[in-house]
PDB file of N, CA and C in Angstrom:
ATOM      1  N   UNK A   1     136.471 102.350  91.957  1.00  0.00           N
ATOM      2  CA  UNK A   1     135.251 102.774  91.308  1.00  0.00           C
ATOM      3  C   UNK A   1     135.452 102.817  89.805  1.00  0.00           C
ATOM      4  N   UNK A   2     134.250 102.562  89.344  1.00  0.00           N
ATOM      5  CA  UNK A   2     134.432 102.374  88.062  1.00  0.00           C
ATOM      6  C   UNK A   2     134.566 103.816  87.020  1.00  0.00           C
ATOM      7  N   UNK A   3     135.376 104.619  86.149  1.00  0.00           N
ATOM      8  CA  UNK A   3     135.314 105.629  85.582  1.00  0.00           C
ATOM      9  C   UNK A   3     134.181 106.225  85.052  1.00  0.00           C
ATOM     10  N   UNK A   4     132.931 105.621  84.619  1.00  0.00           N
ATOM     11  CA  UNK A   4     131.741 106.274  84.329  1.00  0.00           C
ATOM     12  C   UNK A   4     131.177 107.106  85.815  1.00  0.00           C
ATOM     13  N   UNK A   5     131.271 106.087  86.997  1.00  0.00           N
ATOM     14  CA  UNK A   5     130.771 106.367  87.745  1.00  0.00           C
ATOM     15  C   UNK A   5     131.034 107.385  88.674  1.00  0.00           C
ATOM     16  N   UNK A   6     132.538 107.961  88.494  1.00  0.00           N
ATOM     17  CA  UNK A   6     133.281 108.999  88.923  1.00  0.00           C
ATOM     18  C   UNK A   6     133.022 109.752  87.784  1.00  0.00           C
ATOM     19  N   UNK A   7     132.884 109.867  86.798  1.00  0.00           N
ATOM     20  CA  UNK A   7     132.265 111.024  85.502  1.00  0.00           C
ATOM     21  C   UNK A   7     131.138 111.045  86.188  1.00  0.00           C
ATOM     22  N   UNK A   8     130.042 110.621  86.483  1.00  0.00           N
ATOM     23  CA  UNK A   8     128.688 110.946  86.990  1.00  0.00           C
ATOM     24  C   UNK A   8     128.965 111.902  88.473  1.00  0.00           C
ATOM     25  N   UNK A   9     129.963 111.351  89.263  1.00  0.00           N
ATOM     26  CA  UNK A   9     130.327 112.560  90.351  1.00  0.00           C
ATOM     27  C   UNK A   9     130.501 113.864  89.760  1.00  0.00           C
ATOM     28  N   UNK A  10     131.479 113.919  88.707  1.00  0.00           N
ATOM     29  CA  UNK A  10     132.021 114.832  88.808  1.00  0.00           C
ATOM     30  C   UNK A  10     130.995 115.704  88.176  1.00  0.00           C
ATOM     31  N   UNK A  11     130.195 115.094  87.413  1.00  0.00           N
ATOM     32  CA  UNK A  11     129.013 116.216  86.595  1.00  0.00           C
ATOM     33  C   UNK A  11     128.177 116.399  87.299  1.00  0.00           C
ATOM     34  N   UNK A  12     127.499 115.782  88.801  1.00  0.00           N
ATOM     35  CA  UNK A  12     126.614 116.356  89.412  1.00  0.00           C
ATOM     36  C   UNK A  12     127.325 117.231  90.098  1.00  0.00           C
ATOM     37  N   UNK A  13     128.591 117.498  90.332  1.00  0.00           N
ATOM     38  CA  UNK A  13     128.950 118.124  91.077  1.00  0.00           C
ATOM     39  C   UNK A  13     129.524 119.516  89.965  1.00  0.00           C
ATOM     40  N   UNK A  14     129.037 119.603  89.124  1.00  0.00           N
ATOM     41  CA  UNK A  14     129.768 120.797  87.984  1.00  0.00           C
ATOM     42  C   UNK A  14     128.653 121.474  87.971  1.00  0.00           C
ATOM     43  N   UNK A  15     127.355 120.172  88.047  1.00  0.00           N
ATOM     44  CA  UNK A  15     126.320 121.000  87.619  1.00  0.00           C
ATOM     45  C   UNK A  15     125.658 121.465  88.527  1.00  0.00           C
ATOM     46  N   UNK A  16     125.552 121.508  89.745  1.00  0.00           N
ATOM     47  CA  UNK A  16     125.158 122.238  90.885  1.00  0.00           C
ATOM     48  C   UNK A  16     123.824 121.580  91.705  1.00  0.00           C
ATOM     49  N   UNK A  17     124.220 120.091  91.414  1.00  0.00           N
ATOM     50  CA  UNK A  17     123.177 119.374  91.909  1.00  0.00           C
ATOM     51  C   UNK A  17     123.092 119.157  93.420  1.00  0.00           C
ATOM     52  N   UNK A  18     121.933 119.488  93.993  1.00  0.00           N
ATOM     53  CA  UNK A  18     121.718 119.416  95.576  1.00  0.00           C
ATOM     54  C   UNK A  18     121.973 117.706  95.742  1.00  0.00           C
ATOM     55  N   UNK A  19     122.641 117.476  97.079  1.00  0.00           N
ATOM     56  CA  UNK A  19     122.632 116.051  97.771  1.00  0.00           C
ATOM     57  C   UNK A  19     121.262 115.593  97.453  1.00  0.00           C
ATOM     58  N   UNK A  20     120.462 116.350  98.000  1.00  0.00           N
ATOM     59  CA  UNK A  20     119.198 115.364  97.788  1.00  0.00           C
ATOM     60  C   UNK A  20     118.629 114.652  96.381  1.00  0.00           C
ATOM     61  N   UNK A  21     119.020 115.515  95.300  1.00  0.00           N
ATOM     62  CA  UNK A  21     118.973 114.987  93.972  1.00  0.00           C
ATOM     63  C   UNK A  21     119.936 114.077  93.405  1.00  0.00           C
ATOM     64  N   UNK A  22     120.879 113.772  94.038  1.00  0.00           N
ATOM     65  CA  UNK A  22     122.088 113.349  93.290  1.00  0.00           C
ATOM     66  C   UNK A  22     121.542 111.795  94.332  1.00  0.00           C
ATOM     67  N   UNK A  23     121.372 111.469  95.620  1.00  0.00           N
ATOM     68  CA  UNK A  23     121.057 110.405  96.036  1.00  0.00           C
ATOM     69  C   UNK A  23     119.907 110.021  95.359  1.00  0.00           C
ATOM     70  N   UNK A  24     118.627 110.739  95.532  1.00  0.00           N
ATOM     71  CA  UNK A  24     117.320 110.498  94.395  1.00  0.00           C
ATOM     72  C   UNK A  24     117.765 109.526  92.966  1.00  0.00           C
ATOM     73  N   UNK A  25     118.687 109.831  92.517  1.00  0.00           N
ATOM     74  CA  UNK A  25     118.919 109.499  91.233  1.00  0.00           C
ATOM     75  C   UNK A  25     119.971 108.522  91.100  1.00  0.00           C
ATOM     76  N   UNK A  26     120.916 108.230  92.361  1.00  0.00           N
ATOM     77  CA  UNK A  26     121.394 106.931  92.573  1.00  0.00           C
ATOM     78  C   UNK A  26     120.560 105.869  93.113  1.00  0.00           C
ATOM     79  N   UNK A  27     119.289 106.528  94.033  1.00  0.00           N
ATOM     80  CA  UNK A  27     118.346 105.308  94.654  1.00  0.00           C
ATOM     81  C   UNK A  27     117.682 104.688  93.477  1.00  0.00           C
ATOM     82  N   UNK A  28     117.096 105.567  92.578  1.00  0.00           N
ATOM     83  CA  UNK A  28     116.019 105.350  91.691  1.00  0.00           C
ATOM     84  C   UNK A  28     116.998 103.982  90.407  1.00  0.00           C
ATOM     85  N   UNK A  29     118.154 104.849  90.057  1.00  0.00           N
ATOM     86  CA  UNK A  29     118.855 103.388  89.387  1.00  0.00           C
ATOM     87  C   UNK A  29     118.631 101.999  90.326  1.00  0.00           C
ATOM     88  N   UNK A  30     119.602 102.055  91.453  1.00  0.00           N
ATOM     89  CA  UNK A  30     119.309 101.351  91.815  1.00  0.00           C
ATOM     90  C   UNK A  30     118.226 100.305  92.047  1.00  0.00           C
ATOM     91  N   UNK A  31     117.590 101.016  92.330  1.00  0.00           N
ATOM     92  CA  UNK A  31     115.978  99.833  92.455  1.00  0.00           C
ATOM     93  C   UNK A  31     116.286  99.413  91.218  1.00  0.00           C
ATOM     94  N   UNK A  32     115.762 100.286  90.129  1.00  0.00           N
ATOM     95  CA  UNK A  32     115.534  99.753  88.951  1.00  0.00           C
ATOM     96  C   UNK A  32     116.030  98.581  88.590  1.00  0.00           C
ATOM     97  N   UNK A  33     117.472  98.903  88.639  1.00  0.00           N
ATOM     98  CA  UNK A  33     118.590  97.427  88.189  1.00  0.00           C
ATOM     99  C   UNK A  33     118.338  96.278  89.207  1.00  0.00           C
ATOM    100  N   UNK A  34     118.027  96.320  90.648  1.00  0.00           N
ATOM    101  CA  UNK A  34     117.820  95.295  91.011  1.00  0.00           C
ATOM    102  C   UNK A  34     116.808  94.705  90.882  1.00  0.00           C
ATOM    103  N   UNK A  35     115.223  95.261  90.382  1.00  0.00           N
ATOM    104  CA  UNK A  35     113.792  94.689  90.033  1.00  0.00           C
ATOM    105  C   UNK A  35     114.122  94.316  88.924  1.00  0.00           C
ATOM    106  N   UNK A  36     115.102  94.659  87.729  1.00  0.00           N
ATOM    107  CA  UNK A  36     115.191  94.034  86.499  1.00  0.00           C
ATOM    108  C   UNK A  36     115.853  92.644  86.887  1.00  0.00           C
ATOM    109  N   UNK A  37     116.884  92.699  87.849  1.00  0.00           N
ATOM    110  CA  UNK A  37     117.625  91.243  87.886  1.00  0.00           C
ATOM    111  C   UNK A  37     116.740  90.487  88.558  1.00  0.00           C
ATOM    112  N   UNK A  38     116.296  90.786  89.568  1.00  0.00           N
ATOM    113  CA  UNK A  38     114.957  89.493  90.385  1.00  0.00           C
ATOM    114  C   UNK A  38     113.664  89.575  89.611  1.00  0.00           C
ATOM    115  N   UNK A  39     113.775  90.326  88.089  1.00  0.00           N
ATOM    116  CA  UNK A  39     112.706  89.575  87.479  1.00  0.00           C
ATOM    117  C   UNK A  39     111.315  90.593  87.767  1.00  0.00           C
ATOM    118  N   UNK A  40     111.357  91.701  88.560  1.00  0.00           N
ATOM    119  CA  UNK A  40     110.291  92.315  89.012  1.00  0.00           C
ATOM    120  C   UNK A  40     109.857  92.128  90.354  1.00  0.00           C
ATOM    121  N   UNK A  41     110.207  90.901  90.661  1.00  0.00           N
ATOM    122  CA  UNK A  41     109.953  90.404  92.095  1.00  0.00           C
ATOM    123  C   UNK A  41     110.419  91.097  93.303  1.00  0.00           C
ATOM    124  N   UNK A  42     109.356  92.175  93.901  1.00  0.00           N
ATOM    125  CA  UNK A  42     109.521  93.207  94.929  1.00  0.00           C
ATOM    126  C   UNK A  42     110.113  92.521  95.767  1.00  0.00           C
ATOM    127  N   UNK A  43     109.593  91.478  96.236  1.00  0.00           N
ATOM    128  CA  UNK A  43     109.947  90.965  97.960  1.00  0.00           C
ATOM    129  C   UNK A  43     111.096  90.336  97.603  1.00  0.00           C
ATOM    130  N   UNK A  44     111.509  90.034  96.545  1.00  0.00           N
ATOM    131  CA  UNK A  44     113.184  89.389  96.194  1.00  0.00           C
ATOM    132  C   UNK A  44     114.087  90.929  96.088  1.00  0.00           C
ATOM    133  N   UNK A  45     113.350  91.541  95.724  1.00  0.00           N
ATOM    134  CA  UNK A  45     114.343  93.056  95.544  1.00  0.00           C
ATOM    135  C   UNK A  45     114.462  93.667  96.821  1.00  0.00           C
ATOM    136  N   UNK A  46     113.350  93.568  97.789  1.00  0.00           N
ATOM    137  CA  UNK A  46     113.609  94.441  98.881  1.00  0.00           C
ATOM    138  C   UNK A  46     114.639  93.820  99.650  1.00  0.00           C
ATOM    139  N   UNK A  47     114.176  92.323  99.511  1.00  0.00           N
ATOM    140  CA  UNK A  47     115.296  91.372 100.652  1.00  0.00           C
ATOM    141  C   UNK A  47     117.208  92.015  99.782  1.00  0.00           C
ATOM    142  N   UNK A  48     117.017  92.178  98.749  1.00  0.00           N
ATOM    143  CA  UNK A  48     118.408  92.096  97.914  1.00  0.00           C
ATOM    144  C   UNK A  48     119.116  93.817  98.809  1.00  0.00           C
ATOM    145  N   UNK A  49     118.036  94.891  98.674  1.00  0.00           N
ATOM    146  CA  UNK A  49     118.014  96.463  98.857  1.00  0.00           C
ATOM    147  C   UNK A  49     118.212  96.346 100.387  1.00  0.00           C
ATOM    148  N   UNK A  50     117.873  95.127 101.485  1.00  0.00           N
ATOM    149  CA  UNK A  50     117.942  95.352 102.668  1.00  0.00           C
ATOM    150  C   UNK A  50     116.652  96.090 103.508  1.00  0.00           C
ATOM    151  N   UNK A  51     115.737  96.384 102.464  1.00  0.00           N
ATOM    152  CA  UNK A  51     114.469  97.343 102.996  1.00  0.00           C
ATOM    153  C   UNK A  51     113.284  96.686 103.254  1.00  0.00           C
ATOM    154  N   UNK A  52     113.080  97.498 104.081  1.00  0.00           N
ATOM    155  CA  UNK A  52     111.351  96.433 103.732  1.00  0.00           C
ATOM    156  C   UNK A  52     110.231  96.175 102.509  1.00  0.00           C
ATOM    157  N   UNK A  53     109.383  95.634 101.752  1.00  0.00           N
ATOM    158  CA  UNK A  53     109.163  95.415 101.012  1.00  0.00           C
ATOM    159  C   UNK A  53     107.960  96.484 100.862  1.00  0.00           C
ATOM    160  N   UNK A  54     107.776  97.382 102.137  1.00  0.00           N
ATOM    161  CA  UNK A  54     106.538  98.720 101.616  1.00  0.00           C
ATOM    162  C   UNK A  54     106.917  99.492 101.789  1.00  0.00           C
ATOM    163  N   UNK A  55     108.592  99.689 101.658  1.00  0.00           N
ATOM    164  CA  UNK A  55     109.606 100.636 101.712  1.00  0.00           C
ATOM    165  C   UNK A  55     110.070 100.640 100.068  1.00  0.00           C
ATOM    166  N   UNK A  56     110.430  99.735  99.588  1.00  0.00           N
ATOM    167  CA  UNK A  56     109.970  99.723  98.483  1.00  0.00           C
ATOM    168  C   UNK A  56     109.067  99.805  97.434  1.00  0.00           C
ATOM    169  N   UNK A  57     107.986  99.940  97.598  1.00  0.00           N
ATOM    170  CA  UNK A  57     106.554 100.021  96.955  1.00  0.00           C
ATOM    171  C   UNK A  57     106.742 101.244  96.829  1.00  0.00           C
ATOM    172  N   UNK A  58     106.883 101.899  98.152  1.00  0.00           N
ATOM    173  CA  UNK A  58     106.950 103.773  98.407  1.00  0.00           C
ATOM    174  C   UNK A  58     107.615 104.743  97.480  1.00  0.00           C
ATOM    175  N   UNK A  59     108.614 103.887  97.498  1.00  0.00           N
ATOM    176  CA  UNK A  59     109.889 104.249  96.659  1.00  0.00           C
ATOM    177  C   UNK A  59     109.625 104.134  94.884  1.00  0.00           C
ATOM    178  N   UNK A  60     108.917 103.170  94.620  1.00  0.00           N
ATOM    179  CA  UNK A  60     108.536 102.664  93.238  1.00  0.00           C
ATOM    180  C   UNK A  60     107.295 103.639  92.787  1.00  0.00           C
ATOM    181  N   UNK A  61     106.947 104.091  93.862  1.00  0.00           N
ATOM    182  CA  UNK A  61     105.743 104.764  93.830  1.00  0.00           C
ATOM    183  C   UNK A  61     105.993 106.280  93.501  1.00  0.00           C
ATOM    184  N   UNK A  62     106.969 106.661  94.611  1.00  0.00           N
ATOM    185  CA  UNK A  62     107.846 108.051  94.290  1.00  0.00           C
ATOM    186  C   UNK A  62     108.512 108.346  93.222  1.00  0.00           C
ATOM    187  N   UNK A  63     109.318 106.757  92.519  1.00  0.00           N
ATOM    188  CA  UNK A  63     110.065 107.483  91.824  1.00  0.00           C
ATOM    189  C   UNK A  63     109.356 107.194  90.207  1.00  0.00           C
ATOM    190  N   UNK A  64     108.104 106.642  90.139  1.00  0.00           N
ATOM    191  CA  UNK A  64     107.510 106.188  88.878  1.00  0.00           C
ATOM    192  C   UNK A  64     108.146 105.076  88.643  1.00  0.00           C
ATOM    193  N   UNK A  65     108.296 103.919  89.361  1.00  0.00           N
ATOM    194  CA  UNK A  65     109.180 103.205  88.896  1.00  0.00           C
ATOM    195  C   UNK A  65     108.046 101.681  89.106  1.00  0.00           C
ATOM    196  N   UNK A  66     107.583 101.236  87.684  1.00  0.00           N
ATOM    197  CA  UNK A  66     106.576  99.508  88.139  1.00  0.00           C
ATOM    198  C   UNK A  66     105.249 100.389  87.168  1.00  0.00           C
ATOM    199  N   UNK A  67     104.842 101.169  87.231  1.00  0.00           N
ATOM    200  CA  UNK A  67     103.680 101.632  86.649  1.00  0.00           C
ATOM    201  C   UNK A  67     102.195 101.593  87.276  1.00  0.00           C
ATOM    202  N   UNK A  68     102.566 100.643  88.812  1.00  0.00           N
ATOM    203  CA  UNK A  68     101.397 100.334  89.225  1.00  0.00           C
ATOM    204  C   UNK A  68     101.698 101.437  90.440  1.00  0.00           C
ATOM    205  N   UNK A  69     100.085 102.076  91.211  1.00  0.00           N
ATOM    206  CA  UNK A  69     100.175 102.935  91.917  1.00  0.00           C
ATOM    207  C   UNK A  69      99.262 101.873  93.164  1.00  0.00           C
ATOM    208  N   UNK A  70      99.362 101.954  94.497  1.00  0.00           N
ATOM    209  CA  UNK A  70      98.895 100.920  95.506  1.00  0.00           C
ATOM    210  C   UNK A  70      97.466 101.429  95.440  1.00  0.00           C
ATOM    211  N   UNK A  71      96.465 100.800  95.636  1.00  0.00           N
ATOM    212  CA  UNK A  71      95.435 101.219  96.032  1.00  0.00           C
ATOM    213  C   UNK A  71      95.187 101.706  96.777  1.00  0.00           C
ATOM    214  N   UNK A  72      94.604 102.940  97.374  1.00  0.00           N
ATOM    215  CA  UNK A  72      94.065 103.572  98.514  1.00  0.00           C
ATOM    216  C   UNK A  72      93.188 102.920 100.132  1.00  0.00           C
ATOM    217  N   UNK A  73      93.512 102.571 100.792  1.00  0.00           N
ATOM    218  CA  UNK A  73      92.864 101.800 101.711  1.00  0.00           C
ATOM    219  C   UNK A  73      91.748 102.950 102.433  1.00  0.00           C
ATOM    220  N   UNK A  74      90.348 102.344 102.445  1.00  0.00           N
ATOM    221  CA  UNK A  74      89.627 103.030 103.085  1.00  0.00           C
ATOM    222  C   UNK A  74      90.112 102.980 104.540  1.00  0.00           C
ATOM    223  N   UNK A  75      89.441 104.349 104.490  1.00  0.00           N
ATOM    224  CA  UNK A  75      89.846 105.150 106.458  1.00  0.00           C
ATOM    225  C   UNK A  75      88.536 104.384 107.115  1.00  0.00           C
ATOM    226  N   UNK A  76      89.208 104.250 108.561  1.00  0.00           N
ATOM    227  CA  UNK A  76      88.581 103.590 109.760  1.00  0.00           C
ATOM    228  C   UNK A  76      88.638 102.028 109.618  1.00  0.00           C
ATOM    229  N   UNK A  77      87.770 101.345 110.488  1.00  0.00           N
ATOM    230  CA  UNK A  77      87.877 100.166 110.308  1.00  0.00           C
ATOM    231  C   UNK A  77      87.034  98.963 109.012  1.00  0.00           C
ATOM    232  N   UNK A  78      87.252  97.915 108.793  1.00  0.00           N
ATOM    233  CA  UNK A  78      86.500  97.438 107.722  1.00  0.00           C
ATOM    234  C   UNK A  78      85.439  97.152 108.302  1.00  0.00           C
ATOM    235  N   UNK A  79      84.081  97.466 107.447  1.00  0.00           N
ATOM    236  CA  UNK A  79      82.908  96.988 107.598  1.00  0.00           C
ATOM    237  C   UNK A  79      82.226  98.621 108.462  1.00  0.00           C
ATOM    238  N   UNK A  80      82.955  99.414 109.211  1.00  0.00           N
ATOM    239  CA  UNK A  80      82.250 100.242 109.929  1.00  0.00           C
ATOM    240  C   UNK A  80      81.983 101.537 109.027  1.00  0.00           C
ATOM    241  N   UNK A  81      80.786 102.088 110.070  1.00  0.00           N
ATOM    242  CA  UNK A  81      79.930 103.067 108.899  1.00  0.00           C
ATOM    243  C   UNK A  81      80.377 104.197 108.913  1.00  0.00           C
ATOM    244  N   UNK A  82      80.751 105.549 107.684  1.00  0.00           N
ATOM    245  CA  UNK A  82      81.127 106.530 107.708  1.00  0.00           C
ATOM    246  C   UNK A  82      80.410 107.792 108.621  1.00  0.00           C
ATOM    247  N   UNK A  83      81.033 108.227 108.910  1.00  0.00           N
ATOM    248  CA  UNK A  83      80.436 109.341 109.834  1.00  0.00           C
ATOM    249  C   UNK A  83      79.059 110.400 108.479  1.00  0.00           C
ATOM    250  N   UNK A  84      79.524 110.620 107.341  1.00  0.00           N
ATOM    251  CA  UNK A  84      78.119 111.355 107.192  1.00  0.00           C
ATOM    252  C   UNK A  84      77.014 110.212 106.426  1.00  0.00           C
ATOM    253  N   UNK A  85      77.384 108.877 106.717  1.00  0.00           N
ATOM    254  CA  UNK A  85      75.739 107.698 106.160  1.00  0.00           C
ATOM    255  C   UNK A  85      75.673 107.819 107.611  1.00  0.00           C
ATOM    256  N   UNK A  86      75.977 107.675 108.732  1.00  0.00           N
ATOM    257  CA  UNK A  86      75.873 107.842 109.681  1.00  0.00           C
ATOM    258  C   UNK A  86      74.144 109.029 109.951  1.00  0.00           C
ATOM    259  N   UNK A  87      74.971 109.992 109.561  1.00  0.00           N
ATOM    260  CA  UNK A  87      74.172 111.171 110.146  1.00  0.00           C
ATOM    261  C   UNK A  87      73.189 111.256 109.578  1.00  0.00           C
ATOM    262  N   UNK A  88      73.100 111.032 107.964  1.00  0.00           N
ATOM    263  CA  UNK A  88      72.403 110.690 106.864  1.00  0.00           C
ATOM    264  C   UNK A  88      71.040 110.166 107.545  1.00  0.00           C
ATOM    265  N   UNK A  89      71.737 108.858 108.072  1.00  0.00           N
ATOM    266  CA  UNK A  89      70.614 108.007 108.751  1.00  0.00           C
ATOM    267  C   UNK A  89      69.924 108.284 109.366  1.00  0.00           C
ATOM    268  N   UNK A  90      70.708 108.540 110.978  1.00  0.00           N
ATOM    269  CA  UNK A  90      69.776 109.874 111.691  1.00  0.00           C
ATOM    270  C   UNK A  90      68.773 110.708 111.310  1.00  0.00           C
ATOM    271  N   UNK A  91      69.223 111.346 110.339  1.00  0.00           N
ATOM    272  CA  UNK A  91      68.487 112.887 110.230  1.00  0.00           C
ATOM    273  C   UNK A  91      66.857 112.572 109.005  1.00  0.00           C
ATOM    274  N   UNK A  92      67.406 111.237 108.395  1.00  0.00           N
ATOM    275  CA  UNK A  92      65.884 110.580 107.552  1.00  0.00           C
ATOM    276  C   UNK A  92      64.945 109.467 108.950  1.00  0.00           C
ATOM    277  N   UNK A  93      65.621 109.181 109.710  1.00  0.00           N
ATOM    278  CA  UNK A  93      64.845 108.821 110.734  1.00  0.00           C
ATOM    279  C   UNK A  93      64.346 109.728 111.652  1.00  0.00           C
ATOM    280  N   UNK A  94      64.582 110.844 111.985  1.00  0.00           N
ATOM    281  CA  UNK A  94      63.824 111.800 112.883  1.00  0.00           C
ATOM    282  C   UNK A  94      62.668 112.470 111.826  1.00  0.00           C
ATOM    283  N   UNK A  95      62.833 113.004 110.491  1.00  0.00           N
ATOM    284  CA  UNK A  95      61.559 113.240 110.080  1.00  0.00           C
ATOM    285  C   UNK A  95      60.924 112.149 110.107  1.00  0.00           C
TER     286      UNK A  95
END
Protein backbone atom coordinates (compact mmCIF):
# COMPACT_ATOMS: atom_id res chain seq x y z
CA UNK A 1 0.00 0.00 0.00
CA UNK A 2 0.93 3.13 -0.84
CA UNK A 3 2.10 5.57 2.35
CA UNK A 4 -0.50 8.35 1.83
CA UNK A 5 -2.96 5.78 1.86
CA UNK A 6 -1.99 4.18 5.19
CA UNK A 7 -1.71 8.02 6.59
CA UNK A 8 -5.44 8.25 5.55
CA UNK A 9 -6.00 4.90 7.80
CA UNK A 10 -4.36 5.97 10.37
CA UNK A 11 -6.19 9.49 10.65
CA UNK A 12 -9.59 8.09 10.26
CA UNK A 13 -8.80 5.96 12.74
CA UNK A 14 -7.26 8.85 15.33
CA UNK A 15 -10.07 10.70 14.47
CA UNK A 16 -12.89 8.58 15.53
CA UNK A 17 -14.39 7.98 12.28
CA UNK A 18 -17.38 5.39 12.14
CA UNK A 19 -16.86 2.41 9.35
CA UNK A 20 -19.63 3.75 7.68
CA UNK A 21 -17.93 7.13 7.00
CA UNK A 22 -14.58 6.05 6.31
CA UNK A 23 -16.07 3.50 3.39
CA UNK A 24 -18.50 6.59 2.26
CA UNK A 25 -15.42 8.48 1.57
CA UNK A 26 -13.35 5.72 -0.06
CA UNK A 27 -16.55 4.89 -2.37
CA UNK A 28 -17.14 8.52 -3.21
CA UNK A 29 -13.19 8.93 -4.40
CA UNK A 30 -13.47 6.19 -6.04
CA UNK A 31 -16.26 6.78 -8.43
CA UNK A 32 -14.96 10.04 -8.87
CA UNK A 33 -11.47 8.92 -10.24
CA UNK A 34 -12.96 6.36 -12.31
CA UNK A 35 -15.79 8.85 -14.14
CA UNK A 36 -12.78 11.22 -14.59
CA UNK A 37 -10.72 8.39 -16.43
CA UNK A 38 -13.76 7.01 -18.72
CA UNK A 39 -14.32 10.56 -19.51
CA UNK A 40 -17.74 10.80 -17.51
CA UNK A 41 -19.04 7.86 -19.22
CA UNK A 42 -21.39 6.10 -16.49
CA UNK A 43 -21.94 2.81 -18.30
CA UNK A 44 -17.99 2.65 -18.96
CA UNK A 45 -17.54 3.44 -15.17
CA UNK A 46 -20.06 1.10 -13.84
CA UNK A 47 -18.75 -1.80 -16.15
CA UNK A 48 -14.98 -0.60 -14.72
CA UNK A 49 -16.77 -0.40 -10.61
CA UNK A 50 -18.37 -3.93 -11.44
CA UNK A 51 -21.94 -2.32 -10.54
CA UNK A 52 -24.73 -1.80 -12.29
CA UNK A 53 -25.07 1.35 -14.09
CA UNK A 54 -28.36 2.60 -11.67
CA UNK A 55 -26.23 1.56 -8.93
CA UNK A 56 -24.19 4.07 -9.91
CA UNK A 57 -26.44 6.95 -10.74
CA UNK A 58 -27.66 6.24 -6.95
CA UNK A 59 -24.44 6.59 -5.74
CA UNK A 60 -23.61 9.88 -7.88
CA UNK A 61 -26.76 10.98 -6.67
CA UNK A 62 -25.94 10.31 -2.89
CA UNK A 63 -22.76 11.40 -2.94
CA UNK A 64 -23.25 14.85 -5.12
CA UNK A 65 -21.14 13.52 -7.47
CA UNK A 66 -22.15 14.59 -11.81
CA UNK A 67 -24.40 17.58 -10.75
CA UNK A 68 -27.26 16.05 -12.49
CA UNK A 69 -30.17 14.72 -10.19
CA UNK A 70 -32.48 11.73 -12.25
CA UNK A 71 -35.75 12.82 -12.95
CA UNK A 72 -38.63 11.70 -10.95
CA UNK A 73 -40.75 9.06 -12.78
CA UNK A 74 -44.43 9.50 -12.47
CA UNK A 75 -46.33 6.86 -10.16
CA UNK A 76 -48.60 4.20 -11.80
CA UNK A 77 -48.67 3.35 -15.24
CA UNK A 78 -47.99 5.68 -18.42
CA UNK A 79 -50.88 7.26 -19.92
CA UNK A 80 -53.30 6.14 -16.86
CA UNK A 81 -55.44 8.61 -14.92
CA UNK A 82 -54.66 9.82 -11.35
CA UNK A 83 -56.90 8.80 -8.73
CA UNK A 84 -58.09 12.52 -7.67
CA UNK A 85 -58.78 13.74 -11.93
CA UNK A 86 -60.36 10.62 -11.52
CA UNK A 87 -62.80 11.60 -8.82
CA UNK A 88 -62.64 15.16 -10.02
CA UNK A 89 -64.43 13.75 -12.98
CA UNK A 90 -66.97 11.90 -11.25
CA UNK A 91 -68.07 14.33 -8.86
CA UNK A 92 -68.49 17.37 -12.01
CA UNK A 93 -70.47 14.67 -13.78
CA UNK A 94 -73.04 13.81 -11.10
CA UNK A 95 -73.98 17.54 -10.59
Amino acid sequence: MKPSFEELLDHLVENGFFLEEAVEILEKGIIERVLRRTDGNQSEAAKVLGIHRNTLLRKMVEYGIGGKRPHPRPAGKAGAETEPAAATRRRSAAS
